[in-house]
Protein backbone atom coordinates (compact mmCIF):
# COMPACT_ATOMS: atom_id res chain seq x y z
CA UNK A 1 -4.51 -7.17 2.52
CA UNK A 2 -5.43 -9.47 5.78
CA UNK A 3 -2.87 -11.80 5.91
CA UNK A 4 -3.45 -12.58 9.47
CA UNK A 5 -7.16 -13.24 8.35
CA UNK A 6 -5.86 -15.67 5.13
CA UNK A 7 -3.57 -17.43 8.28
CA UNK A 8 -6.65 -17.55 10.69
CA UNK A 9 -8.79 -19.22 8.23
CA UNK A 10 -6.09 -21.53 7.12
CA UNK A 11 -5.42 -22.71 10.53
CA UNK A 12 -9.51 -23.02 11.30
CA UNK A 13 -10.14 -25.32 8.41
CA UNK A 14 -6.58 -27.33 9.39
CA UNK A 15 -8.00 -27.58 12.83
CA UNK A 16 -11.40 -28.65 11.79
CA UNK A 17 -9.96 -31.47 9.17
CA UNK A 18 -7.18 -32.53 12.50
CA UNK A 19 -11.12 -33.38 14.32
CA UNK A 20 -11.60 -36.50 12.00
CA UNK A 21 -8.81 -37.90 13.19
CA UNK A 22 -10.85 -37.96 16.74
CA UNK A 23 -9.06 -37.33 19.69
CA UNK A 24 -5.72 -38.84 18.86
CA UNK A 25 -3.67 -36.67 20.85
CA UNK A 26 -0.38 -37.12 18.99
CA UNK A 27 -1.76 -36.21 15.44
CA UNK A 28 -3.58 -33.18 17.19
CA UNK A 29 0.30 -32.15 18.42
CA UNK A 30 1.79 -32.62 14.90
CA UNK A 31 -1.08 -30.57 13.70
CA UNK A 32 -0.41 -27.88 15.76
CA UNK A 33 3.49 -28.32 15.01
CA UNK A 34 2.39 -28.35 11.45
CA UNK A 35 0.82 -24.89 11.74
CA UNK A 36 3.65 -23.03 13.52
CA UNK A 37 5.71 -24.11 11.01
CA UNK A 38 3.71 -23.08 8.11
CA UNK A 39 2.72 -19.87 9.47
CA UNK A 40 6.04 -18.09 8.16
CA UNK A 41 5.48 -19.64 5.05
CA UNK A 42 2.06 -18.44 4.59
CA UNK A 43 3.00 -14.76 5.56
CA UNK A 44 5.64 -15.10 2.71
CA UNK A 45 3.04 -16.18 0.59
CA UNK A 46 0.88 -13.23 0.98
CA UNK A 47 3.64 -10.67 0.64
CA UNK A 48 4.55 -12.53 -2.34
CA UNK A 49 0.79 -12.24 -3.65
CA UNK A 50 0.69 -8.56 -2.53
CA UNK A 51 4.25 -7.82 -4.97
CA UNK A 52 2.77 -9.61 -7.70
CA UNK A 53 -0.93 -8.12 -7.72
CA UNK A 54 1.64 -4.75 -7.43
CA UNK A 55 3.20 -5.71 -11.13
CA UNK A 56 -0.11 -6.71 -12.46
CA UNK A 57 -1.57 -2.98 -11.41
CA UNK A 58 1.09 -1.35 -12.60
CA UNK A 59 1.51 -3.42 -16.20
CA UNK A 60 -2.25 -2.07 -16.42
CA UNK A 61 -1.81 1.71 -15.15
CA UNK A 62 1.57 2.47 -16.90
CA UNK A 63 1.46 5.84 -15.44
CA UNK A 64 0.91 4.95 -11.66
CA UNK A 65 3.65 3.31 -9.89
CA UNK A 66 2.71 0.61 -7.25
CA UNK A 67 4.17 0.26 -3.85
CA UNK A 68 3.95 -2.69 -1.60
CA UNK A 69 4.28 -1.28 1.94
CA UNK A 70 3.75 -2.76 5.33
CA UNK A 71 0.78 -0.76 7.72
CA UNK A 72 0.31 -2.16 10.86
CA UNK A 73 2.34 -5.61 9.62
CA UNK A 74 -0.21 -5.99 6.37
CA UNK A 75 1.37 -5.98 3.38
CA UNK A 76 -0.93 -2.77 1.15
CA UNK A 77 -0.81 -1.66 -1.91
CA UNK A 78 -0.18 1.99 -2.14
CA UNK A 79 -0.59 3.55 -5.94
CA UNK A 80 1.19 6.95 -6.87
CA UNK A 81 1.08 8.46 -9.81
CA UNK A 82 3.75 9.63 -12.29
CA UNK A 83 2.79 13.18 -11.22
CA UNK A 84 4.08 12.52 -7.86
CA UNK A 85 7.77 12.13 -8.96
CA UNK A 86 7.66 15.60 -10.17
CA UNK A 87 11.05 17.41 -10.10
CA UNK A 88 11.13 20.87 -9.60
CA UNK A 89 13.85 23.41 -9.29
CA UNK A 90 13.78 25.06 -6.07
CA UNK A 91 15.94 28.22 -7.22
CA UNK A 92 12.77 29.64 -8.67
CA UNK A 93 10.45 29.55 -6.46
CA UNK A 94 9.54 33.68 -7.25
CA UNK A 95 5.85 33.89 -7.48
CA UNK A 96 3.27 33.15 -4.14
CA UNK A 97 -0.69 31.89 -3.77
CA UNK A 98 -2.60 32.62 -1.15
CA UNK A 99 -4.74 29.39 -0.65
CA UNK A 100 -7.62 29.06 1.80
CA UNK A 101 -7.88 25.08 3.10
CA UNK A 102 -9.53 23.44 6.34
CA UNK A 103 -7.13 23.12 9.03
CA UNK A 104 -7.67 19.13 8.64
CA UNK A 105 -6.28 19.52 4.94
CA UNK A 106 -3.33 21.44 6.49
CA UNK A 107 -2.28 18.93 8.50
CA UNK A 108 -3.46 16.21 6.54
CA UNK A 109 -0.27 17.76 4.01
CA UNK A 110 2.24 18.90 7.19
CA UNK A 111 1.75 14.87 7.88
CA UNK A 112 2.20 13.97 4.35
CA UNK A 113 5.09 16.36 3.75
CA UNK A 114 6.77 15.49 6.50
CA UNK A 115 6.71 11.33 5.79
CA UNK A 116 8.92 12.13 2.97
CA UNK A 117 11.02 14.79 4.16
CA UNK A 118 9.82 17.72 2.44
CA UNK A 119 9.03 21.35 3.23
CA UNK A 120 5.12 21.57 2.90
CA UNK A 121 5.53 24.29 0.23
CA UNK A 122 7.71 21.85 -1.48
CA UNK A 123 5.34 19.13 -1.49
CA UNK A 124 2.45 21.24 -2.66
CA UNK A 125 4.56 22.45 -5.49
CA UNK A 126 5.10 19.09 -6.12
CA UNK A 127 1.99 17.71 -6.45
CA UNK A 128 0.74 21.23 -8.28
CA UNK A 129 3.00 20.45 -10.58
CA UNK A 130 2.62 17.01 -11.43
CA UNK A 131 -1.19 17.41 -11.30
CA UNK A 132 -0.79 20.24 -14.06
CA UNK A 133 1.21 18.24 -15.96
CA UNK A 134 -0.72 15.39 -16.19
CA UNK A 135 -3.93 17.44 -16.96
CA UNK A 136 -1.62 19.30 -19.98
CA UNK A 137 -0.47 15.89 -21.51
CA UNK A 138 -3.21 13.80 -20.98
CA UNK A 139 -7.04 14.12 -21.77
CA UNK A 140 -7.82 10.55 -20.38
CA UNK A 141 -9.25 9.58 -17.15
CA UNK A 142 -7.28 8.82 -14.32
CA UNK A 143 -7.48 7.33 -10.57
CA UNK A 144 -5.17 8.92 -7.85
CA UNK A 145 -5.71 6.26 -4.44
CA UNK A 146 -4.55 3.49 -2.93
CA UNK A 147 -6.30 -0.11 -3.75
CA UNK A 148 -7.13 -1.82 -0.78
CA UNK A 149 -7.81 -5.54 -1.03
C-alpha cells in the first residue's frame, strides 16, 4: 500500500484548492499548518485501512491468515496459509531427501528460514508438511502470495 502516495495526493489537491484563495499569504500558512498536522492522521488512516482490508481477506480465505506488516514504512499485506503454522516434532526427524534446487532457491529459503529463526531443514519440513497436508484434506483451489495493493 502507498501511503506516502495517498498523503502526496492529498496534500496536491489541498494545495491546489489553498490557490483560490489567491495569494493570501496567511491562509497559504494555515494551509500548510493544516497539512503537517493532518499528515499523522492520514498515515493512521491508511494503517487502519491496511488492518481492516487484512480482516476482510481473511473472513474470505478462512484458511490463510493475514498479516499487516510494515516494508520500507508501507503498511503490506502479507497472506500465509494455515499450512505454514505446521507443527512438527523434531525428535523424529529419521528419514533424509536428497533435493536438487538453484542456488537462488537456496538462499531464497536460508533468507526465509532465517527471518523466523529456524534451521533451513526445519523450515522445509515445515512447509513440506503443511503443503502435504493441505493437498490430503483439501481438493479445492488455493492461492499461496502476498496481495499487494
Amino acid at each position: 500500500m502507498d501511503i506516502d502516495g495517498v498523503v502526496a495526493e492529498f496534500r496536491a489537491t489541498l494545495t491546489s484548492q489553498l490557490r483560490l484563495a489567491g495569494d493570501d499569504e496567511s491562509i497559504e500558512a494555515a494551509g500548510e499548518a493544516m497539512l503537517s498536522a493532518l499528515e499523522p492522521a492520514l498515515r493512521q488512516a491508511g494503517s487502519t485501512l491496511a488492518e481492516q482490508a487484512a480482516a476482510e481477506i481473511a473472513a474470505q480465505i478462512p484458511d490463510y491468515t493475514i498479516d499487516v506488516v510494515l516494508e520500507g514504512g508501507q503498511p503490506t499485506l502479507r497472506v500465509r496459509s494455515e499450512g505454514d503454522l505446521v507443527t512438527i516434532n523434531t525428535d523424529d526427524l529419521g528419514a533424509r531427501i536428497t533435493v536438487r534446487l538453484p542456488e537462488e532457491l537456496k538462499g531464497d529459503l536460508e533468507e526465509a528460514a532465517s527471518d523466523i529463526g529456524d534451521s533451513v531443514n526445519t523450515y522445509v519440513v515445515r512447509a513440506l508438511a503443511g503443503r502435504a497436508k493441505r493437498t490430503k484434506y483439501s481438493t479445492r483451489s488455493t492461492f499461496e502470495g502476498t496481495i499487494e495493493t
